[in-house]
C-alpha atoms as a PDB file:
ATOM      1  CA  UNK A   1       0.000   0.000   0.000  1.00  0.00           C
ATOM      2  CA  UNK A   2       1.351   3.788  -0.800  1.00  0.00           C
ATOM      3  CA  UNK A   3      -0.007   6.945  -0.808  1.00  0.00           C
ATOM      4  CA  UNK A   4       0.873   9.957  -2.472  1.00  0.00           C
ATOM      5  CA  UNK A   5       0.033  13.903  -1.616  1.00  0.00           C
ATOM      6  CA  UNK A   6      -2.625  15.693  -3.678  1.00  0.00           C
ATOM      7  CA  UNK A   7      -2.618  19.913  -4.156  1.00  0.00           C
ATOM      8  CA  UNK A   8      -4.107  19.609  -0.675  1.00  0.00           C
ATOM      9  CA  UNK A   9      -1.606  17.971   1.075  1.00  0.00           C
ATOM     10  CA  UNK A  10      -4.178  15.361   1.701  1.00  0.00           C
ATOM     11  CA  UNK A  11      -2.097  11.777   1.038  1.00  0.00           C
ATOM     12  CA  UNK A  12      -4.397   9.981  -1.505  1.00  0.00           C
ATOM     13  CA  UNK A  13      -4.708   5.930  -0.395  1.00  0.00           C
ATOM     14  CA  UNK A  14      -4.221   3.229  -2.950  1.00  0.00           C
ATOM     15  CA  UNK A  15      -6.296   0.412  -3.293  1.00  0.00           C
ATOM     16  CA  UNK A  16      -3.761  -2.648  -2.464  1.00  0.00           C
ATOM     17  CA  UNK A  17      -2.881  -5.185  -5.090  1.00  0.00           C
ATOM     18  CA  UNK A  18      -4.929  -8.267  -5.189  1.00  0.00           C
ATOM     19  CA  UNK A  19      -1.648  -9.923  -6.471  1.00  0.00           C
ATOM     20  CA  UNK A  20       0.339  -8.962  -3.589  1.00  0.00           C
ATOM     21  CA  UNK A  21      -2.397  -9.181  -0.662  1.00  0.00           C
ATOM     22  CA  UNK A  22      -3.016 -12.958  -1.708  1.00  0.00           C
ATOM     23  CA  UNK A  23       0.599 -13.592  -1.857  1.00  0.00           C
ATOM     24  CA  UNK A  24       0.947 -12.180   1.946  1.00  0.00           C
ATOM     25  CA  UNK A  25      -2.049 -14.004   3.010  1.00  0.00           C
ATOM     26  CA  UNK A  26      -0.291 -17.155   1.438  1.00  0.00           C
ATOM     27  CA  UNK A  27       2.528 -16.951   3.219  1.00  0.00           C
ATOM     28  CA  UNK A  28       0.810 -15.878   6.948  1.00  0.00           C
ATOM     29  CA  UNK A  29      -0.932 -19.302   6.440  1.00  0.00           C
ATOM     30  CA  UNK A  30       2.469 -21.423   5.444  1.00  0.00           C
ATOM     31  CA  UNK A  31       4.244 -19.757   8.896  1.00  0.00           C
ATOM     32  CA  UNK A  32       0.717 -20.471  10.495  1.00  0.00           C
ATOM     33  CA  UNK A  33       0.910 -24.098   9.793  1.00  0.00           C
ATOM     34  CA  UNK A  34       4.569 -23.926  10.606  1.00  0.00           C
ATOM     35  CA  UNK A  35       4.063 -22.742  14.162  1.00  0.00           C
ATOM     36  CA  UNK A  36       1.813 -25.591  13.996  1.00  0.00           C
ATOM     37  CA  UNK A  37       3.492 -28.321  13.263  1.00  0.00           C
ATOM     38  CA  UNK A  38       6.261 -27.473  16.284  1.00  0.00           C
ATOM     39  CA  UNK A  39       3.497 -27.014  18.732  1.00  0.00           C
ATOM     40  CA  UNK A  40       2.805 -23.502  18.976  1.00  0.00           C
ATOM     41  CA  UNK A  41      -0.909 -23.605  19.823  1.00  0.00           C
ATOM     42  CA  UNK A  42      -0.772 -19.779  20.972  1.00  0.00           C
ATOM     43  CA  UNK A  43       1.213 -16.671  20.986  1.00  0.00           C
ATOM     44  CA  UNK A  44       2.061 -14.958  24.283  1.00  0.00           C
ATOM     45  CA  UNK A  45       0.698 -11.569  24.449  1.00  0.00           C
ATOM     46  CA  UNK A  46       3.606  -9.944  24.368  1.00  0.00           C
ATOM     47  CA  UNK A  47       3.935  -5.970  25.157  1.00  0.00           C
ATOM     48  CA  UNK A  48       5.019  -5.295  21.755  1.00  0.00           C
ATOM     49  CA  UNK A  49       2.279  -7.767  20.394  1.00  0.00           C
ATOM     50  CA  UNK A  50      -0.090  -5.804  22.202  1.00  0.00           C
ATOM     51  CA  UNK A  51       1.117  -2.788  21.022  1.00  0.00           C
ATOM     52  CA  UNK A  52       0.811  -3.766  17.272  1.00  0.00           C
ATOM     53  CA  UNK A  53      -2.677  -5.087  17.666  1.00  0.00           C
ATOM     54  CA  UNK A  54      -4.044  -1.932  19.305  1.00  0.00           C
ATOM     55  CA  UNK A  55      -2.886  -0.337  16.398  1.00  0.00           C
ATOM     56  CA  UNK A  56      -5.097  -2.434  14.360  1.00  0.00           C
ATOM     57  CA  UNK A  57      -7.604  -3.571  16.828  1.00  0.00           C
ATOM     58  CA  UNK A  58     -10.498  -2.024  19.056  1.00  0.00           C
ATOM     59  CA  UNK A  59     -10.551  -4.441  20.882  1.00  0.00           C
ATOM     60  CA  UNK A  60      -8.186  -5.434  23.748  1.00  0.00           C
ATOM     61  CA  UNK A  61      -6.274  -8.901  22.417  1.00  0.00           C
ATOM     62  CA  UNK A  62      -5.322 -11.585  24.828  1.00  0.00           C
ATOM     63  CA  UNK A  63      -3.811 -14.490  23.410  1.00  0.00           C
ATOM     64  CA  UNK A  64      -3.594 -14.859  19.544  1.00  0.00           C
ATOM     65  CA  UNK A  65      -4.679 -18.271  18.254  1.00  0.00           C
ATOM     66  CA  UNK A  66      -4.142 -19.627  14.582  1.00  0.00           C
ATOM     67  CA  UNK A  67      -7.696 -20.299  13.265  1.00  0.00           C
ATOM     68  CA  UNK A  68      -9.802 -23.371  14.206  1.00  0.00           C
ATOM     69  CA  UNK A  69      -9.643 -24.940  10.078  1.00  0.00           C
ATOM     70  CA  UNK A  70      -5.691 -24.467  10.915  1.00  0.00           C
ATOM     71  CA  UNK A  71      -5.260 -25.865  14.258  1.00  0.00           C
ATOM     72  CA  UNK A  72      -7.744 -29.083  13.026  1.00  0.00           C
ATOM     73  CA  UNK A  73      -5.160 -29.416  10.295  1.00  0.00           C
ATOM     74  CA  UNK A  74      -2.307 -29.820  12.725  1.00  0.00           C
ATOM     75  CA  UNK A  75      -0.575 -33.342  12.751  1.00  0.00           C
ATOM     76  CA  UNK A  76      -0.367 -35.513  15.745  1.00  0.00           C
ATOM     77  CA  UNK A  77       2.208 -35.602  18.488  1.00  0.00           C
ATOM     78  CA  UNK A  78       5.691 -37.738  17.285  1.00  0.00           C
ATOM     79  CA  UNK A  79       5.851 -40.967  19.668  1.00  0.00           C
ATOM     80  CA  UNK A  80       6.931 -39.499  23.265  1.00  0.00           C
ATOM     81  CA  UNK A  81       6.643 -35.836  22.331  1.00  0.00           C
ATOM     82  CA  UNK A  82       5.117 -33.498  24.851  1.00  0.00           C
ATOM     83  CA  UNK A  83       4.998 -29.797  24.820  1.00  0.00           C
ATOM     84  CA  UNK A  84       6.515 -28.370  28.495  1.00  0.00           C
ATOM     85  CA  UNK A  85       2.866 -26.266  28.450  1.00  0.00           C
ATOM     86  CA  UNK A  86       1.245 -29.754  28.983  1.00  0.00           C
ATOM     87  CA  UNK A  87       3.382 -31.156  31.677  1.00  0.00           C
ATOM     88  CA  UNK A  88       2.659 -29.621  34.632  1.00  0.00           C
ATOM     89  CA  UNK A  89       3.503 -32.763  37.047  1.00  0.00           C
ATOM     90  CA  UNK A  90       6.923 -32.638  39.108  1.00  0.00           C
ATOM     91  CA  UNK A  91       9.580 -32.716  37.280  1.00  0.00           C
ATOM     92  CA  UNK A  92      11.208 -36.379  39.055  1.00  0.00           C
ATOM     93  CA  UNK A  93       7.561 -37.784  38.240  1.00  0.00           C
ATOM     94  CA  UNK A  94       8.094 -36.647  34.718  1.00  0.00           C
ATOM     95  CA  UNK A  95      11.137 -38.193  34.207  1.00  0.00           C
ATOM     96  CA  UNK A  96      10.460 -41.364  35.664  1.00  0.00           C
ATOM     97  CA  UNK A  97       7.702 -41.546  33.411  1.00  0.00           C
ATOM     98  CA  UNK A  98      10.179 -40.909  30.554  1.00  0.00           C
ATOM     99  CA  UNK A  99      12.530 -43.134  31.907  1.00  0.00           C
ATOM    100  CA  UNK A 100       9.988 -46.274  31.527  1.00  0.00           C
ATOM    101  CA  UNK A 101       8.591 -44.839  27.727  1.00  0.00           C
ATOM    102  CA  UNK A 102      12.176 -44.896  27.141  1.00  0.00           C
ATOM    103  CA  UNK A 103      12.818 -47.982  28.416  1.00  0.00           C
ATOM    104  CA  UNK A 104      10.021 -49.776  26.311  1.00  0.00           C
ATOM    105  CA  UNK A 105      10.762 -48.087  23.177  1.00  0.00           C
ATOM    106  CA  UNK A 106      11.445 -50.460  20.486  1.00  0.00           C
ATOM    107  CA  UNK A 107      11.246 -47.459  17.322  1.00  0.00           C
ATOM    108  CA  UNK A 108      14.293 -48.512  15.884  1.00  0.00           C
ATOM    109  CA  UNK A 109      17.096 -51.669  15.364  1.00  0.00           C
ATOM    110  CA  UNK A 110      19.612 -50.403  18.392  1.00  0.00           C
ATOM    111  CA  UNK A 111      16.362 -51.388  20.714  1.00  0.00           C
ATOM    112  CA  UNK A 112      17.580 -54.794  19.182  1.00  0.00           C
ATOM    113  CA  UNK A 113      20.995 -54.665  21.017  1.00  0.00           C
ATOM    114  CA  UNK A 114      20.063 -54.672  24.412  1.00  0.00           C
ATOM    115  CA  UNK A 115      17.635 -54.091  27.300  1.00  0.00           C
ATOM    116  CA  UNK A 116      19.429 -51.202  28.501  1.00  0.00           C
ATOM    117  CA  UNK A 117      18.730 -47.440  28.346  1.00  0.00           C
ATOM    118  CA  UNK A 118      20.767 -44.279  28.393  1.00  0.00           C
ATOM    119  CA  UNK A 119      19.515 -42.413  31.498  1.00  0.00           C
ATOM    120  CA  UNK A 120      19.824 -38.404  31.780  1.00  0.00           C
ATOM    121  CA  UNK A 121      21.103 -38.006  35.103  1.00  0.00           C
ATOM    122  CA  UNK A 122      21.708 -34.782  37.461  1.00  0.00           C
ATOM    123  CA  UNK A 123      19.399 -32.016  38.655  1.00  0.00           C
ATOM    124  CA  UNK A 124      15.976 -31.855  38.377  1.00  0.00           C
ATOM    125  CA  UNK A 125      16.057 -28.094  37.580  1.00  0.00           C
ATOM    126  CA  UNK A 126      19.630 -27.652  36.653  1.00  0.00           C
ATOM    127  CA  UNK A 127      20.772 -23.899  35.239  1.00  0.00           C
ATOM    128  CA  UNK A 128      22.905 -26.120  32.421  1.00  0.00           C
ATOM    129  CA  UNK A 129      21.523 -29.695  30.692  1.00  0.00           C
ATOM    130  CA  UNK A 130      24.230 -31.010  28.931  1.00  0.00           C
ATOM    131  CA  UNK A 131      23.897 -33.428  26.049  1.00  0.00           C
ATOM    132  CA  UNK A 132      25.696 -35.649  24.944  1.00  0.00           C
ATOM    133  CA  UNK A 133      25.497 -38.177  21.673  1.00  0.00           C
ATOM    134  CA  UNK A 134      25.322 -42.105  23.101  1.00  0.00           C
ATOM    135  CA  UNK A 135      26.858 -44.042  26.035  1.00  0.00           C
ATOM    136  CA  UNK A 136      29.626 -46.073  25.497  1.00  0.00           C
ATOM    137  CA  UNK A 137      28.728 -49.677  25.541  1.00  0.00           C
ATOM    138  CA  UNK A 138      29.556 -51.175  29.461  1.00  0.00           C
ATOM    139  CA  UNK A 139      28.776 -54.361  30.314  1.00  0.00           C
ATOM    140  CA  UNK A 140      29.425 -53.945  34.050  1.00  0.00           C
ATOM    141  CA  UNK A 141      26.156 -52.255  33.740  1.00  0.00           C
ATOM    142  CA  UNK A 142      27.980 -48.920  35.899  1.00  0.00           C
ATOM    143  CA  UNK A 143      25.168 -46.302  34.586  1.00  0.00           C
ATOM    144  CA  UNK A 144      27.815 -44.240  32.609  1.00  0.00           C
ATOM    145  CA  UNK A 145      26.544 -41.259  30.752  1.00  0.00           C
ATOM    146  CA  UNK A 146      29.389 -41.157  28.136  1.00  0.00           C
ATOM    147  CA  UNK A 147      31.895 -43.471  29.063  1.00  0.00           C
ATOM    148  CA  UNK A 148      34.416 -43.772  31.641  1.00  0.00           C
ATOM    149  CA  UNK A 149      37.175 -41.298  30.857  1.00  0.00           C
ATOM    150  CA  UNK A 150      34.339 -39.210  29.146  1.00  0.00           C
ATOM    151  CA  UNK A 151      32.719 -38.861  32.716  1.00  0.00           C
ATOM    152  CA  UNK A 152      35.686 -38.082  34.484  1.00  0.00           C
ATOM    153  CA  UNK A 153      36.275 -35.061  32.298  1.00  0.00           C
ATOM    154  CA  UNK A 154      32.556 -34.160  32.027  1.00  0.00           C
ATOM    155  CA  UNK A 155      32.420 -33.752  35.950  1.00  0.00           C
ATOM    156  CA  UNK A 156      36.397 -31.908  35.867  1.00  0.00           C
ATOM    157  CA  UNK A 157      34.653 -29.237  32.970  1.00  0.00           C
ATOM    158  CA  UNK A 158      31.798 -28.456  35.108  1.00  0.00           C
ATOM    159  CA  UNK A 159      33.858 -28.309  38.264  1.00  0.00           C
ATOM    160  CA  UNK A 160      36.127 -25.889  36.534  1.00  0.00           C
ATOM    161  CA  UNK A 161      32.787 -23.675  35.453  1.00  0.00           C
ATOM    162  CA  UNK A 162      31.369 -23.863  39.228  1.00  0.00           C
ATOM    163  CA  UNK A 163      28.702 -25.801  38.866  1.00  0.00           C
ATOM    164  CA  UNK A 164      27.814 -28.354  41.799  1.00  0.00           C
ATOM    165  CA  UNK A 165      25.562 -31.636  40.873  1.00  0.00           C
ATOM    166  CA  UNK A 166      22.686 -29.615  41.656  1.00  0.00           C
ATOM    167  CA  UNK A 167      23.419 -26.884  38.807  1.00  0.00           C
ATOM    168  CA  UNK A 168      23.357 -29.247  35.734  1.00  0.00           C
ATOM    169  CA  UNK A 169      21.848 -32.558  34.103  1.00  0.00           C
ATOM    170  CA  UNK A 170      23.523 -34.935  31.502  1.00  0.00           C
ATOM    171  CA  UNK A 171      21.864 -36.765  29.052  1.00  0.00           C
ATOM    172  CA  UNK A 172      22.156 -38.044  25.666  1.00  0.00           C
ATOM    173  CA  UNK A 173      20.668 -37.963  22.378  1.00  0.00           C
ATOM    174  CA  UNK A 174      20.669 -41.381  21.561  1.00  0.00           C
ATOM    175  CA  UNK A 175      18.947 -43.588  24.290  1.00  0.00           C
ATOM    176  CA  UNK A 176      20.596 -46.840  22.937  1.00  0.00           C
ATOM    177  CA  UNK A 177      24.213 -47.524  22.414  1.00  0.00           C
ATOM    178  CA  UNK A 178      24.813 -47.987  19.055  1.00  0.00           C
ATOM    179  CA  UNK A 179      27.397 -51.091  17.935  1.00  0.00           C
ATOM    180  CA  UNK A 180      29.595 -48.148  15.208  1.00  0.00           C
ATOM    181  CA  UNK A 181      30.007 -45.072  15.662  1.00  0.00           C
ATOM    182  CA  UNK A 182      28.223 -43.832  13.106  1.00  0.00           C
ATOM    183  CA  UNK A 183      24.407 -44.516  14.148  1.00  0.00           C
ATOM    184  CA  UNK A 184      21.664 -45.215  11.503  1.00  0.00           C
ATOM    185  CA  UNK A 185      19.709 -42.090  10.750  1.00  0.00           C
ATOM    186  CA  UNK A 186      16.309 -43.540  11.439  1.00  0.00           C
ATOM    187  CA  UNK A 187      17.484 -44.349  15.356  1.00  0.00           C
ATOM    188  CA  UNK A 188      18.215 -40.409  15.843  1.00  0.00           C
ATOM    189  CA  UNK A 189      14.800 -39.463  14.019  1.00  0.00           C
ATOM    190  CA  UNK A 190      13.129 -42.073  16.545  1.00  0.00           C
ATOM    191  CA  UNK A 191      15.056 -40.495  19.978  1.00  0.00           C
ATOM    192  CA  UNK A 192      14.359 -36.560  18.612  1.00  0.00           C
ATOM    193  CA  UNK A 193      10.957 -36.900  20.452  1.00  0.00           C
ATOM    194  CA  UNK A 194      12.646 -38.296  23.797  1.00  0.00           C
ATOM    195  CA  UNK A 195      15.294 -35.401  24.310  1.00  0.00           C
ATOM    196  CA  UNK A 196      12.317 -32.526  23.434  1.00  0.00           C
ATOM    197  CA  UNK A 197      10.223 -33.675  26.128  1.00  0.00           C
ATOM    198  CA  UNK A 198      13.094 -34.508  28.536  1.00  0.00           C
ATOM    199  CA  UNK A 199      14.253 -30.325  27.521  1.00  0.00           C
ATOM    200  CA  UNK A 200      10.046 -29.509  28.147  1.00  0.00           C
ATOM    201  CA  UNK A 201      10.721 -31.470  31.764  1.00  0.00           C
ATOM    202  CA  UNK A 202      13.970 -29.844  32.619  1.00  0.00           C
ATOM    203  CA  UNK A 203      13.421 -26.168  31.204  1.00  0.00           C
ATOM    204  CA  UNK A 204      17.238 -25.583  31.657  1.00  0.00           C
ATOM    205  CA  UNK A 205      18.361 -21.947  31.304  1.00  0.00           C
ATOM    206  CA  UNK A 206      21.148 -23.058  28.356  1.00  0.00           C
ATOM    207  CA  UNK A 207      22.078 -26.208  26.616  1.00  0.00           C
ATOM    208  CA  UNK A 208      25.360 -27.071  25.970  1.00  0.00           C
ATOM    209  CA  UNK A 209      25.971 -29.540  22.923  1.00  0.00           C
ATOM    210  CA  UNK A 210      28.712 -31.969  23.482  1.00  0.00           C
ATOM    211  CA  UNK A 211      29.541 -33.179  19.740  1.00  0.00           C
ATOM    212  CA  UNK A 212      28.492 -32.988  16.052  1.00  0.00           C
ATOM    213  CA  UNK A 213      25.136 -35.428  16.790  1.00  0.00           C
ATOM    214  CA  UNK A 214      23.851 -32.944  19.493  1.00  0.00           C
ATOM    215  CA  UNK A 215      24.741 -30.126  17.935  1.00  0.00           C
ATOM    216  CA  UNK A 216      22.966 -30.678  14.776  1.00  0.00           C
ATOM    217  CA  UNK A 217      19.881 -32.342  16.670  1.00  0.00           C
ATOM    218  CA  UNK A 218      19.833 -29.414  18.403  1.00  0.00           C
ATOM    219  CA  UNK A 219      20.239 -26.737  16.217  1.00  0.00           C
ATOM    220  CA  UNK A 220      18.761 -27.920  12.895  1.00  0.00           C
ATOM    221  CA  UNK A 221      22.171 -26.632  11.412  1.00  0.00           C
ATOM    222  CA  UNK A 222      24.016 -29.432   9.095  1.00  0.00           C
ATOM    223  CA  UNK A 223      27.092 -27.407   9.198  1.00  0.00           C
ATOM    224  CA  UNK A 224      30.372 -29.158  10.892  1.00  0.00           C
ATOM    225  CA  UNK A 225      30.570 -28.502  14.111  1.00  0.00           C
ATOM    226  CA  UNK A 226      33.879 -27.102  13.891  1.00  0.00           C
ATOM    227  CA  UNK A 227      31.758 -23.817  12.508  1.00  0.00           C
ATOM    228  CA  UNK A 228      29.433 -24.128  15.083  1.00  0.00           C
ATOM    229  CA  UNK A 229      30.920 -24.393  18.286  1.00  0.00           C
ATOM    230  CA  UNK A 230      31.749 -21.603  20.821  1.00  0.00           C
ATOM    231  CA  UNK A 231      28.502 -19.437  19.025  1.00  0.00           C
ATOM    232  CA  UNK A 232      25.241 -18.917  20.657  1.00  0.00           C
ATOM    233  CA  UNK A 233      22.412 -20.759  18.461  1.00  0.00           C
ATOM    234  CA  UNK A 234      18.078 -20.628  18.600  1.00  0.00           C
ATOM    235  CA  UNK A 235      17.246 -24.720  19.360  1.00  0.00           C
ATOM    236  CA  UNK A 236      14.892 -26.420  16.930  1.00  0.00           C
ATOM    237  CA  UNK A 237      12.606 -27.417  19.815  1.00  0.00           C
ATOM    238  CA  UNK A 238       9.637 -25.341  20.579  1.00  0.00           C
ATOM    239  CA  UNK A 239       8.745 -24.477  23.658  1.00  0.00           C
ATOM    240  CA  UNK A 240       7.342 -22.076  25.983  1.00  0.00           C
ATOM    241  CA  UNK A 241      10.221 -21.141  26.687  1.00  0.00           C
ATOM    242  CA  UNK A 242      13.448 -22.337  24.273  1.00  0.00           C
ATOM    243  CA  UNK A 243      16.767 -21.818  25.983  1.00  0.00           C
ATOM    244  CA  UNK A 244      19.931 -21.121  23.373  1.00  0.00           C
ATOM    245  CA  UNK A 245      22.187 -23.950  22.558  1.00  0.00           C
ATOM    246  CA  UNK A 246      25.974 -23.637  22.829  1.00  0.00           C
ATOM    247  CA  UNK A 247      28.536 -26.511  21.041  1.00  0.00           C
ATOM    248  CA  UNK A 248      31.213 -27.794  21.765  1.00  0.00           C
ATOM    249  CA  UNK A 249      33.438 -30.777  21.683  1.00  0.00           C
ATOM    250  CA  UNK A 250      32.406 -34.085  23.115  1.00  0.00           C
ATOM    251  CA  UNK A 251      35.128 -35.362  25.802  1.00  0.00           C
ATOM    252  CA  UNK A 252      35.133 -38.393  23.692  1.00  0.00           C
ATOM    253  CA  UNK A 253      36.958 -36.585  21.240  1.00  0.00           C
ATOM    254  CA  UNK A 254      38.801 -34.440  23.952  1.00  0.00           C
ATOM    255  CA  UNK A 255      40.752 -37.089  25.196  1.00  0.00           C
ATOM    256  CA  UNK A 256      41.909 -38.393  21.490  1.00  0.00           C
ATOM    257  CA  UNK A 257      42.706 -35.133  20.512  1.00  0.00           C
ATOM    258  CA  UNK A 258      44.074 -32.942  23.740  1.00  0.00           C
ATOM    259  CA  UNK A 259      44.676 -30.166  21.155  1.00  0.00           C
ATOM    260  CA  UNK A 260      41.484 -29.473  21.112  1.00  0.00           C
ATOM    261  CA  UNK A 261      41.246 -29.175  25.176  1.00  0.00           C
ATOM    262  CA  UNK A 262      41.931 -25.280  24.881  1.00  0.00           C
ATOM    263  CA  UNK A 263      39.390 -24.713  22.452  1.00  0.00           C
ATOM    264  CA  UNK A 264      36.611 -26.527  24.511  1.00  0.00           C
ATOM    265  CA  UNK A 265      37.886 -24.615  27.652  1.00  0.00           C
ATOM    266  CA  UNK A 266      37.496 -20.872  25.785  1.00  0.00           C
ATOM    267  CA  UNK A 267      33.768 -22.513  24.926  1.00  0.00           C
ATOM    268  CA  UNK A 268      33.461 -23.360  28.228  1.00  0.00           C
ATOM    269  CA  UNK A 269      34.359 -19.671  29.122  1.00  0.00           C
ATOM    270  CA  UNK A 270      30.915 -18.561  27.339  1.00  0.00           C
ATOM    271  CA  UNK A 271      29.234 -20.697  29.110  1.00  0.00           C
ATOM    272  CA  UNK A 272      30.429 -19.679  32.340  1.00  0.00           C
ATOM    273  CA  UNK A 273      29.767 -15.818  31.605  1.00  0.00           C
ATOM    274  CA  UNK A 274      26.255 -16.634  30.635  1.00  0.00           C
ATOM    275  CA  UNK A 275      25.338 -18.219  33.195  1.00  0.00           C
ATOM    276  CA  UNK A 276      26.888 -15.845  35.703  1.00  0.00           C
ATOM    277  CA  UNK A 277      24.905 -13.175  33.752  1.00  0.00           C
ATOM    278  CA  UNK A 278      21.461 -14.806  34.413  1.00  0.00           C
ATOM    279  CA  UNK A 279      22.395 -15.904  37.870  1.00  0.00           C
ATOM    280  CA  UNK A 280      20.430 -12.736  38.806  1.00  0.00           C
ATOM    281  CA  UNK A 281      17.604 -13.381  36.869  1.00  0.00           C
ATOM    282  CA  UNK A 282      14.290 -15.437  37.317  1.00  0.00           C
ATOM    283  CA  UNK A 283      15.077 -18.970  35.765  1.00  0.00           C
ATOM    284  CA  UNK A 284      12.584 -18.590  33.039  1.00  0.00           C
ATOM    285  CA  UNK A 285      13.877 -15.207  32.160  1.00  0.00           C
ATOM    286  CA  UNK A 286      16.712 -16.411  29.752  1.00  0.00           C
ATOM    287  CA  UNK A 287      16.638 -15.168  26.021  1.00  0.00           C
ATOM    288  CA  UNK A 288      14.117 -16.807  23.953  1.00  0.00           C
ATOM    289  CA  UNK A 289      15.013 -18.109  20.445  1.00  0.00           C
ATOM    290  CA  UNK A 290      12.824 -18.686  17.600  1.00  0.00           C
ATOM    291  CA  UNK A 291      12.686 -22.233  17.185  1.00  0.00           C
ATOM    292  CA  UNK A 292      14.295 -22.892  13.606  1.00  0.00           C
ATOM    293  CA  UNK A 293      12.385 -25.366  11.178  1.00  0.00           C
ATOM    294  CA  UNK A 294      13.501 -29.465  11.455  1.00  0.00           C
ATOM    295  CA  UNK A 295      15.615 -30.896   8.633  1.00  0.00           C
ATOM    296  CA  UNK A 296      14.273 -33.844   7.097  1.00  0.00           C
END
C-alpha cells in the first residue's frame, strides 16, 4: 500500500494489489501451519504484540490463536513428544515416566541390542543440561553417561565452570548404544521426540551440545561442528520457553585429541559468563530463540 500527496496535502490511499495481498495471506498461512506443526498452539501476548494489535484492533487482544480450520489441520504428536505447556507434574515424576517410555521403546534396530537405556542423570532443575550423543557400551552395567574417561572429564569441565551436581543434568541424544560409531539415521529421528520432552521437563536456562550429533539435533544446522561451536544458536525445539544452545566438543573426542582441550575450555568460558549473567535473573527469564524449522 502507498499513498501519495494531492494539491491539498491530503495523502491519496491506494487500493492494495490483489496480487500482492493474496501472496501475503499465502505466506501468513504457510508460517501459520509452521508454528503448527512445532506445537505452537498460541502466541504470548507480548507488550510489543499488544502494542501492534491496538494499532489495528479495538478491541483489547489476549492471546492470539491460529484459526480453528488451521489448528484441526495440525498433525499428531511424534511418539513421546510433549509440549513443556502440557506437563505440569513434578519434574522427578516426569522423568520417571520418561525413563519407563524410554525404556520400552522399540522405534528402531539399536532397541535390538540390548535391554538397557541411556539415562539423563543430574538435577531436576539444573541452570545447564548437557547433552551428549550415546553411552559407550559397558557391560558392568555402571550407569555411565558417556563413558568412563568421558565422565571423568565431564564432571572436571563443570567443576572448573562452578557448577555443583545440583546446577546441571547430563543426558544423551541417543537412548541406545549404538554397535559403530556412526548410528543409523532412522534411530536419531526415533530419539528426537525423547530429548524434546526430557528439555520440556527440565526447562534448563542453556544447553550445551557436546559433539556434532547434538549439535545438529539441536540446532537444525548441518554445518560441521567445527563452525558451530563456541557461538550462541536458537534450538529447533519449541517451547514455551526455548533456551539457546551452545557446542562444543564431546570429551570423547577431547581425550583423542588434547589439542582441542583449549578450544573446549574458551567454549566453556561462554558458558560460564552466561550463566553468571542470568544468575540474577528469574530462571525462566533467559533469552528466547525462535525455534528454527527441522531438517528432514
Amino acid at each position: 500500500m502507498s499513498a501519495k500527496k494531492t494539491g491539498t496535502d491530503r495523502p491519496e490511499i491506494r487500493t492494495p494489489d490483489p496480487a500482492a495481498a493474496l501472496l501475503v495471506a499465502q505466506e501468513v498461512r504457510r508460517l501459520l501451519r509452521f508454528h503448527l506443526a512445532l506445537g505452537l498452539d498460541v502466541y504470548p501476548a507480548s507488550g510489543q504484540l499488544r502494542s501492534f494489535l491496538d494499532a489495528h484492533s479495538a478491541d483489547r487482544p489476549g492471546p492470539v490463536t491460529p484459526p480453528a480450520a488451521l489448528r484441526r489441520q495440525r498433525p499428531g504428536p511424534e511418539p513421546g513428544r510433549r509440549q513443556a505447556v502440557e506437563s505440569r507434574q513434578p519434574a522427578d515424576a516426569a522423568l520417571e515416566e520418561l525413563g519407563r517410555a524410554v525404556q520400552a521403546c522399540s522405534l528402531c534396530g539399536l532397541a535390538e541390542n540390548g535391554p538397557h537405556r541411556s539415562r539423563g542423570t543430574g538435577a531436576e532443575a539444573p541452570r545447564l543440561l548437557v547433552v551428549g550423543d550415546w553411552a559407550l557400551r559397558d557391560r558392568s552395567g555402571a550407569g555411565r553417561i558417556f563413558g568412563p574417561g568421558e565422565d571423568e572429564m565431564l564432571a572436571r569441565m563443570m567443576t572448573a565452570l562452578g557448577l555443583g551436581r545440583d546446577d546441571y543434568h547430563v543426558t544423551n541424544v541417543l537412548k541406545c548404544s549404538p554397535a559403530t560409531a556412526s548410528p543409523p539415521s532412522r534411530a536419531t529421528a526415533a530419539c528426537r521426540p525423547w530429548l524434546e520432552r526430557e528439555i520440556a521437563i527440565l526447562r534448563p536456562q542453556l544447553i550445551c551440545a557436546m559433539g556434532e550429533l547434538a549439535t545438529q539435533v539441536l540446532t537444525g544446522s548441518s554445518q560441521p561442528l567445527a563452525r558451530l561451536h563456541g557461538r550462541f544458536h536458537g534450538c529447533r525445539y519449541a517451547a514455551d520457553r526455548t533456551p539457546q544452545v551452545l557446542p562444543t566438543y564431546h570429551p570423547r573426542l577431547l581425550l583423542r585429541q588434547q589439542e582441542l582441550k583449549k578450544v573446549a575450555w574458551q567454549d566453556l568460558q561462554k558458558i560460564r559468563r552466561y550463566l553468571a549473567r542470568s544468575r540474577g535473573r528469574t530462571r525462566h527469564r533467559a533469552p528466547t530463540a525462535v525455534p528454527r524449522r527441522s531438517t528432514p
